[in-house]
Protein backbone atom coordinates (compact mmCIF):
# COMPACT_ATOMS: atom_id res chain seq x y z
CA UNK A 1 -22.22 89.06 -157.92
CA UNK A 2 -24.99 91.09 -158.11
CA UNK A 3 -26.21 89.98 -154.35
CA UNK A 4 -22.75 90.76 -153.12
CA UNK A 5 -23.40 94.54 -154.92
CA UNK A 6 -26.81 94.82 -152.77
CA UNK A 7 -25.04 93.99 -149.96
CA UNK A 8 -27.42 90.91 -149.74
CA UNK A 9 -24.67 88.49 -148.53
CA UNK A 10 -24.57 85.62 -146.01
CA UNK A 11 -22.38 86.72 -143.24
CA UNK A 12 -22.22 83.08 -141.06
CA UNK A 13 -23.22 79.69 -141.60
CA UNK A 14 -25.12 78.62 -139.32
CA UNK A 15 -27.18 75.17 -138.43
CA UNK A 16 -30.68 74.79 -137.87
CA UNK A 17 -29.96 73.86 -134.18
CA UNK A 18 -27.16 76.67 -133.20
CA UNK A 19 -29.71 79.11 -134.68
CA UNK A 20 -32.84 77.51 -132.43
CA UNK A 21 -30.80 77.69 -129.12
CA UNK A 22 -29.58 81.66 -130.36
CA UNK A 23 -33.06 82.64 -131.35
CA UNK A 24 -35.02 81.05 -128.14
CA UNK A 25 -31.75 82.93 -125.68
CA UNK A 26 -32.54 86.39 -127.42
CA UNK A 27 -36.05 86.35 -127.12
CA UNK A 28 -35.92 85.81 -123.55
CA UNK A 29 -34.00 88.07 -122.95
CA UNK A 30 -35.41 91.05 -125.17
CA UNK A 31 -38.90 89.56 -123.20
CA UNK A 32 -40.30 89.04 -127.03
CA UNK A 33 -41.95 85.68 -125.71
CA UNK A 34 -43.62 85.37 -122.07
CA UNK A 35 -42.08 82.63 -120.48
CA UNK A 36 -45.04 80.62 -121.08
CA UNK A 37 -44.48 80.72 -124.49
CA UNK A 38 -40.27 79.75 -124.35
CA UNK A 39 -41.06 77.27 -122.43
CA UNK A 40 -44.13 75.57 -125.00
CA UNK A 41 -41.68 76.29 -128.11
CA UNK A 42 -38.41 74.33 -126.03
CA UNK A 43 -41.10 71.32 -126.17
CA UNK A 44 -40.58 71.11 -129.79
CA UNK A 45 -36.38 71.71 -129.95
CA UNK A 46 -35.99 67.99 -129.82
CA UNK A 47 -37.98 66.64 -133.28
CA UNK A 48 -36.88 70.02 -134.71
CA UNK A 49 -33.50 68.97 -134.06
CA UNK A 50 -33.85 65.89 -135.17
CA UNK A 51 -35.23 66.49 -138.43
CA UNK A 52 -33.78 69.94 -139.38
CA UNK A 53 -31.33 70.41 -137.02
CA UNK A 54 -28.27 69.31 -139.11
CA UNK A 55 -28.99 71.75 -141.89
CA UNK A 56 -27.45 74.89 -142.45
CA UNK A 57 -30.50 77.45 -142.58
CA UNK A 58 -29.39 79.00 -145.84
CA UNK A 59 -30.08 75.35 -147.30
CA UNK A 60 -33.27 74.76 -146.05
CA UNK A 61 -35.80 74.99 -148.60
CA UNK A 62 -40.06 75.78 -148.46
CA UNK A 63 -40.55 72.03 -149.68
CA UNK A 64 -38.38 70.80 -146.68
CA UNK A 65 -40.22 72.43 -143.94
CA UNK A 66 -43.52 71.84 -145.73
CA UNK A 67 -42.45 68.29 -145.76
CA UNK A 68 -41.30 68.40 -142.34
CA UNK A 69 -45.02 69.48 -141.34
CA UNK A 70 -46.89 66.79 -143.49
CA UNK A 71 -44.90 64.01 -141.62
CA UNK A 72 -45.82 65.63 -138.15
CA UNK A 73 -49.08 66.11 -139.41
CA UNK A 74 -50.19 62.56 -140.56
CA UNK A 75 -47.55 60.85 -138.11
CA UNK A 76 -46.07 57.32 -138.75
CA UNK A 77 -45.13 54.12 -136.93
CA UNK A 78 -42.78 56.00 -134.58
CA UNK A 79 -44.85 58.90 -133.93
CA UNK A 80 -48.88 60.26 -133.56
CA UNK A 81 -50.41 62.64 -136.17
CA UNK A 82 -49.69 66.02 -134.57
CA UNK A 83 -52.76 67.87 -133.87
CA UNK A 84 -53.57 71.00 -136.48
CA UNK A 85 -52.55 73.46 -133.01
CA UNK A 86 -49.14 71.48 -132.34
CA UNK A 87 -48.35 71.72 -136.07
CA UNK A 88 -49.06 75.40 -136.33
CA UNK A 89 -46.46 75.38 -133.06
CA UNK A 90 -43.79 74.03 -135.13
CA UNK A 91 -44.48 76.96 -137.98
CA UNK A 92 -44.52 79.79 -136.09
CA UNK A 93 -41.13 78.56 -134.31
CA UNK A 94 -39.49 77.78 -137.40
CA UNK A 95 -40.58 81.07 -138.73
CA UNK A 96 -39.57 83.30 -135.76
CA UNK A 97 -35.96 81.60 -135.93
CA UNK A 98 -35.89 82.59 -139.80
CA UNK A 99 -37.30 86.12 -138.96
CA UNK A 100 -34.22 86.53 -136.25
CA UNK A 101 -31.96 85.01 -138.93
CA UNK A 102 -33.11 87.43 -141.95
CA UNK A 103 -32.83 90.82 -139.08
CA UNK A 104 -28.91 89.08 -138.13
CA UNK A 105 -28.67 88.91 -141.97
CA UNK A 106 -27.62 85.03 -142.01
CA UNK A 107 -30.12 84.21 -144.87
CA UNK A 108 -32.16 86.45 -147.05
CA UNK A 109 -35.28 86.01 -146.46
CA UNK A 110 -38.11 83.57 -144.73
CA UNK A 111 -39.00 80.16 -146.24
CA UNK A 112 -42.05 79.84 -143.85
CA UNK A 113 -44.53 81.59 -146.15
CA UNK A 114 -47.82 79.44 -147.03
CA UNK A 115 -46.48 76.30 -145.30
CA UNK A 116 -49.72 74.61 -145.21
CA UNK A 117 -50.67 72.52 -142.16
CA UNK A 118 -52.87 69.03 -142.20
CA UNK A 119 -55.89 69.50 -141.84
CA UNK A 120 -57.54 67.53 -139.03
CA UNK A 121 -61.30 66.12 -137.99
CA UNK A 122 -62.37 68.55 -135.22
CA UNK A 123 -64.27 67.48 -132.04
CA UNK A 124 -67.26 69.52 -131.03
CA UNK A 125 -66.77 71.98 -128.76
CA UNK A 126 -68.63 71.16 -125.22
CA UNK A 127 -70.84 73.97 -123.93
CA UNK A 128 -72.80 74.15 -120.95
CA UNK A 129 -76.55 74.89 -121.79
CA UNK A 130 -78.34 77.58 -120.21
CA UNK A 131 -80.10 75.35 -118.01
CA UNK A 132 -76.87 73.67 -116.82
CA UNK A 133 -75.10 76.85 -115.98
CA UNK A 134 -78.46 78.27 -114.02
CA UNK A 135 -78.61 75.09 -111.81
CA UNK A 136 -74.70 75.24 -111.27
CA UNK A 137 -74.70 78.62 -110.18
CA UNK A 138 -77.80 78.39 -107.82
CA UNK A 139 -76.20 74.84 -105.83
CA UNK A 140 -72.77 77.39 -106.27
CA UNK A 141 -74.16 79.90 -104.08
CA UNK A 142 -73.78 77.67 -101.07
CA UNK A 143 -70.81 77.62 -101.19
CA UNK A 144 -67.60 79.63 -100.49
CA UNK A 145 -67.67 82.74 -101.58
CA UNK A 146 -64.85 83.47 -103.87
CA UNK A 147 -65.19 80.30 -105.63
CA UNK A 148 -68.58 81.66 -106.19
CA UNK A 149 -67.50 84.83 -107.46
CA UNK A 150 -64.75 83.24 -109.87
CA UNK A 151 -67.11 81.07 -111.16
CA UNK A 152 -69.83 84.09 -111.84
CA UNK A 153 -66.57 86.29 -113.49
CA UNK A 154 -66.05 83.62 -115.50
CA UNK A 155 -69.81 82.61 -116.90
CA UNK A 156 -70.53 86.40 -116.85
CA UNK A 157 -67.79 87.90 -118.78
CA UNK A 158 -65.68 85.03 -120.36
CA UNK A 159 -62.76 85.91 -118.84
CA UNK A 160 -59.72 83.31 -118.69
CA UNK A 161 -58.36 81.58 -115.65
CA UNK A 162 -54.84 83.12 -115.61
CA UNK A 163 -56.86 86.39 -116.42
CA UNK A 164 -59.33 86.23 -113.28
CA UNK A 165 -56.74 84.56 -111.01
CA UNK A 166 -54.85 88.28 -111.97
CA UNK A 167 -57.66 90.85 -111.59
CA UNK A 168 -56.51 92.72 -108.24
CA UNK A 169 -58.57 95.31 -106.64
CA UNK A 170 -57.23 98.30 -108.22
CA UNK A 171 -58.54 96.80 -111.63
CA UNK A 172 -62.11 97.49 -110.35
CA UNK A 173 -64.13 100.63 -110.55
CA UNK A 174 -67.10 100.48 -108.72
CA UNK A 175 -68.83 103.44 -109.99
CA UNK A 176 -68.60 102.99 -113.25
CA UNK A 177 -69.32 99.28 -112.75
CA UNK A 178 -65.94 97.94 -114.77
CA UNK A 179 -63.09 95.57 -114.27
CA UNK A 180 -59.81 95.86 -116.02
CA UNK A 181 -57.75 93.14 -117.45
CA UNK A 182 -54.29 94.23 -117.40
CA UNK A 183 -52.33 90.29 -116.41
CA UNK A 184 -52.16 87.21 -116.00
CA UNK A 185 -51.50 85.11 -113.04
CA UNK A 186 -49.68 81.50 -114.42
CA UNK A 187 -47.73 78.38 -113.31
CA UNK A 188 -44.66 76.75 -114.62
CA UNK A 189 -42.82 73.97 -113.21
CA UNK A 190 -39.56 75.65 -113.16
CA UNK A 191 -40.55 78.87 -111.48
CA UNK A 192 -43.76 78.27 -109.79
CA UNK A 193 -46.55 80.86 -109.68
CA UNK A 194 -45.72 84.06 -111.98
CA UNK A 195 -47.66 86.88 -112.90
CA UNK A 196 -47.47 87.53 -116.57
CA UNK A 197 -48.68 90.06 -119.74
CA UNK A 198 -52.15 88.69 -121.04
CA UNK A 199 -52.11 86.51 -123.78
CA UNK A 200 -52.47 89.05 -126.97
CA UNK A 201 -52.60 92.88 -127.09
CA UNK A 202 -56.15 92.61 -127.67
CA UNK A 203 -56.56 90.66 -124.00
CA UNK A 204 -56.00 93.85 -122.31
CA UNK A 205 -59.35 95.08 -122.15
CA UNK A 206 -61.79 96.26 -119.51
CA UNK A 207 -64.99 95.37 -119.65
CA UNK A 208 -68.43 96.53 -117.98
CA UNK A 209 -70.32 94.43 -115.90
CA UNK A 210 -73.79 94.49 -113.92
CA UNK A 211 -74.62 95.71 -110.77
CA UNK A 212 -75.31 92.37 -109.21
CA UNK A 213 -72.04 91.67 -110.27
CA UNK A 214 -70.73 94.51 -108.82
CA UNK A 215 -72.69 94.23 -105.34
CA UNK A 216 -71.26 90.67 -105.40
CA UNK A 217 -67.62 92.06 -105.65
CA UNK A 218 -68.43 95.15 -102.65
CA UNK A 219 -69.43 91.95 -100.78
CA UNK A 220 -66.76 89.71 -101.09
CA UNK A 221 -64.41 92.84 -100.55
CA UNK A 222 -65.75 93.54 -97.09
CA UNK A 223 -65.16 89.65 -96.01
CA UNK A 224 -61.69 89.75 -97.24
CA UNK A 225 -60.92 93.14 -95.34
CA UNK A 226 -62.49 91.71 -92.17
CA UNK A 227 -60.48 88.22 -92.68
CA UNK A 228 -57.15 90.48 -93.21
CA UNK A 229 -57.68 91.87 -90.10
CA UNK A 230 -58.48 88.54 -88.23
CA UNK A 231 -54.72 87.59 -89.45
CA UNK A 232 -53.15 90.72 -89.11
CA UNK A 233 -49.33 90.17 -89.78
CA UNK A 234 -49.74 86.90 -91.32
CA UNK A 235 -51.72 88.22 -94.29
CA UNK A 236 -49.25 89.00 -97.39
CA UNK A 237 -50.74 91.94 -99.04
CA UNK A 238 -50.81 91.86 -102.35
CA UNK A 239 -54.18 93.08 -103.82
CA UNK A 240 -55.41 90.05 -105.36
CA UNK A 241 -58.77 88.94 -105.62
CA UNK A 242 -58.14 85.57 -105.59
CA UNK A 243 -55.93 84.51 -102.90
CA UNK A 244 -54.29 81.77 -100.91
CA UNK A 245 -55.57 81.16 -97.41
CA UNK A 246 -52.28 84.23 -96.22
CA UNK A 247 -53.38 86.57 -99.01
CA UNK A 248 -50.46 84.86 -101.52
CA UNK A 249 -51.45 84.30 -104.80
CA UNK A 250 -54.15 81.38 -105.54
CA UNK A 251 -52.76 78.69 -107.66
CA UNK A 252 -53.64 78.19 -110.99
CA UNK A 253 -54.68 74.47 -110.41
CA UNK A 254 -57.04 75.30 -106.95
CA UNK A 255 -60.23 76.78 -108.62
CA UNK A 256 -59.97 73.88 -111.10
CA UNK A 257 -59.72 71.30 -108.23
CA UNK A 258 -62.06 72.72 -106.20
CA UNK A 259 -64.79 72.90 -109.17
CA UNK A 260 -63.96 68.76 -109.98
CA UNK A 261 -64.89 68.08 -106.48
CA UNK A 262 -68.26 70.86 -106.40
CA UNK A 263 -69.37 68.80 -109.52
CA UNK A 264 -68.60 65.30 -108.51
CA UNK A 265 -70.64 66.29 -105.05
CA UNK A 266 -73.58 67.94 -107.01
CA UNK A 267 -73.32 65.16 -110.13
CA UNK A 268 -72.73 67.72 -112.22
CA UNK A 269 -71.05 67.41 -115.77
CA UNK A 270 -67.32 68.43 -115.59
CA UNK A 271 -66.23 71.29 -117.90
CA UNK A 272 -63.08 73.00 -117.30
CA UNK A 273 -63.07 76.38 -116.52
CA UNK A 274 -62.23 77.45 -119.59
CA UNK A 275 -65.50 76.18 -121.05
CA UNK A 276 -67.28 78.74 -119.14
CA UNK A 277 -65.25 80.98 -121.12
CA UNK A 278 -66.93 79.36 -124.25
CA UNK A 279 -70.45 78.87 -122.61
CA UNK A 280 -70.13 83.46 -122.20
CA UNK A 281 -68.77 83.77 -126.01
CA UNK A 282 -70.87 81.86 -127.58
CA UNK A 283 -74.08 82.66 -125.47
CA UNK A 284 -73.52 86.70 -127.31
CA UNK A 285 -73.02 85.08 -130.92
CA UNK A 286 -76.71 83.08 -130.41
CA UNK A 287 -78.33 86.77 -128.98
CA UNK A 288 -76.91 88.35 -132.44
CA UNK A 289 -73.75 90.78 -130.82
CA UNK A 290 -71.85 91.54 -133.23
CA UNK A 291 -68.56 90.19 -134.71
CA UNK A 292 -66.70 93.60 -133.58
CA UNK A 293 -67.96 93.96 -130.07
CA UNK A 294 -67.61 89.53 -129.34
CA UNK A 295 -64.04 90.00 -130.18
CA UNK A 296 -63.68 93.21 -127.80
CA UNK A 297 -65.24 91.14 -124.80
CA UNK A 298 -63.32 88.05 -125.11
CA UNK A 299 -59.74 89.73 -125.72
CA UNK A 300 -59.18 88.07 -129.26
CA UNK A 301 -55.96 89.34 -130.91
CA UNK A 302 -58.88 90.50 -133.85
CA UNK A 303 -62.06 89.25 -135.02
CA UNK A 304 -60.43 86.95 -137.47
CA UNK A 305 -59.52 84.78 -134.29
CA UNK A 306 -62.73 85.34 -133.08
CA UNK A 307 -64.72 84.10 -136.15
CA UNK A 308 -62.21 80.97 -136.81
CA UNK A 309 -62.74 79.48 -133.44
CA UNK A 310 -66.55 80.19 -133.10
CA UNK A 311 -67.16 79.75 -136.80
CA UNK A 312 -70.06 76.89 -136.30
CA UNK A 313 -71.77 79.33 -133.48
CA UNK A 314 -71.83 82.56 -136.33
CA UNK A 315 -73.42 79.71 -138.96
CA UNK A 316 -76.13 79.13 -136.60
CA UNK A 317 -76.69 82.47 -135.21
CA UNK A 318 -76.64 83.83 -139.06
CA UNK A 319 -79.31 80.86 -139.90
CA UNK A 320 -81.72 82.09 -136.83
CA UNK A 321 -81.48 85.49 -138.19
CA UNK A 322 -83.00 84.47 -141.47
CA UNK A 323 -86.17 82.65 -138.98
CA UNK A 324 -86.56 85.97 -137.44
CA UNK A 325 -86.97 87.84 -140.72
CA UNK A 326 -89.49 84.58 -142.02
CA UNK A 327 -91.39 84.99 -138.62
CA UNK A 328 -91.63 89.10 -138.85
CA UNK A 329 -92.77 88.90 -143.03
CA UNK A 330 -94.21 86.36 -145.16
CA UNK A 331 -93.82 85.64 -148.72
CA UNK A 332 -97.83 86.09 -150.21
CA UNK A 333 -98.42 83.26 -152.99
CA UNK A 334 -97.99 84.18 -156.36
CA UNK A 335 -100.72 84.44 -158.77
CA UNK A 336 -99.33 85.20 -162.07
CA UNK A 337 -97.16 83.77 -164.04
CA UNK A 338 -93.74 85.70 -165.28
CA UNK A 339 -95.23 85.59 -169.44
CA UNK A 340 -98.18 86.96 -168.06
């Protein structure tokens, strides 16, 4: 009765599944998830709909979804232990359907709060050395130019693949030696090639970079131009950096192709692309940059993202700060004792 006076009433019943296939329709269409992201959360409709799917969401309880995640989490004989990113997939979906159901006032409020995930053993993160990336770089500058370039974009300023594979001329200023990052160029199997939003608000950034950079980029602009005019009509205009041999688009798999082969050729170690990204953060975490200005340059949603993921590079560059300080001072032995 006195939820009925607050107006806090249930206005539909409504199943776990209806209310998945409702909530993953409206946030297409309102473009609240990229595609990208509809498409990774429709990956996980089927177990959701298998376990949850027959309950009415005003029934579901906390334990039930945090019991739902433990059995993802530590698996069994039918399925693998989820990993601790898949499991934190499930969450947020369950919580976004919960979030549309408490706005459409079919429950009153979210059960997702403090669902805890399993924890699982972590692999260590593989990082080119410094050496590694100098000798790829100097057997890279035989080769093709704009797979040069991306390559230097990427080891210089940590910038993801869909991120470089969208940088288009007008993101560049010259003078002032910057490059903005304002999309993403991506693949799905159901639309092909599509240019997208970044990942996170913070991902649209610009960020300043070298000259030699720069004279790079004036350099592999004038060999474009002169190629555009070689194939006149045939070239699809479209202000791209990275392009297709007509001027369309690159794909999103060719630069990682392309590098498999360069290292295979050169017996080089094979780290995707996105380990360059890695090699460029965590290279500015061992020189002592700061938390704030790490987090700015690599387009974290904050620096809470930025210290979780790079948490064993901050230990070690906060444990070389204390050598510095023992190499600048030095403790002088003690003569006397505290009584006297």
């Amino acid at each position: 009765m006195e939820q009925v006076k607050k107006g806090m009433v249930v206005n539909r019943k409504i199943r776990f599944e209806e209310a998945f296939d409702e909530w993953i329709a409206f946030a297409g269409e309102m473009n609240i998830i990229t595609h990208a992201s509809a498409k990774r959360y429709k990956t996980c409709r089927p177990r959701l709909v298998e376990e949850l799917g027959h309950y009415y969401l005003s029934d579901l309880r906390k334990k039930d979804i945090q019991a739902f995640i433990k059995k993802i989490g530590t698996g069994d004989k039918k399925n693998k232990g989820a990993s601790e990113k898949s499991q934190k997939n499930y969450k947020t979906v369950i919580s976004n359907i919960y979030k549309y159901a408490v706005d459409n006032e079919y429950v009153f409020d979210n059960p997702c709060k403090d669902i805890k995930i399993v924890k699982k053993e972590t692999k260590p993160r593989q990082i080119y050395s410094v050496e590694e990336v100098q000798t790829i770089l100097n057997l890279m500058a035989d080769e093709p130019l704009k797979y040069f370039l991306f390559h230097i974009l990427a080891f210089f300023c940590g910038f993801r693949r869909g991120e470089l594979l969208g940088i288009e001329w007008g993101d560049i200023s010259f003078e002032e030696r910057k490059i903005k990052i304002r999309r993403a160029s991506l693949y799905a199997n159901d639309i092909g090639t599509y240019t997208s939003t970044p990942k996170t608000v913070g991902s649209r950034r610009t960020v300043v970079v070298s000259g030699d950079v720069i004279d790079l980029l004036k350099r592999y602009k004038a060999e474009q131009d002169e190629y555009k005019k070689m194939l006149g009509d045939a070239w699809i205009d479209n202000d791209r950096l990275f392009t297709q041999w007509n001027g369309a688009p690159m794909g999103t798999s060719t630069p990682l192709n392309w590098y498999r082969e360069f290292c295979k050729k050169n017996n080089i170690r094979y780290l995707c692309t996105h380990c360059c990204r890695h090699f460029n953060i965590s290279l500015m975490i061992k020189n002592h940059v700061d938390v704030v200005s790490v987090s700015a340059a690599a387009g974290h949603k904050d620096i809470t993202t930025t210290l979780n993921i790079y948490a064993e590079e901050f230990e070690e560059a906060n444990a070389a700060s204390v050598e510095t300080v023992s190499s600048c001072i030095s403790i002088p032995s003690v003569t006397k004792t505290t009584e006297e």
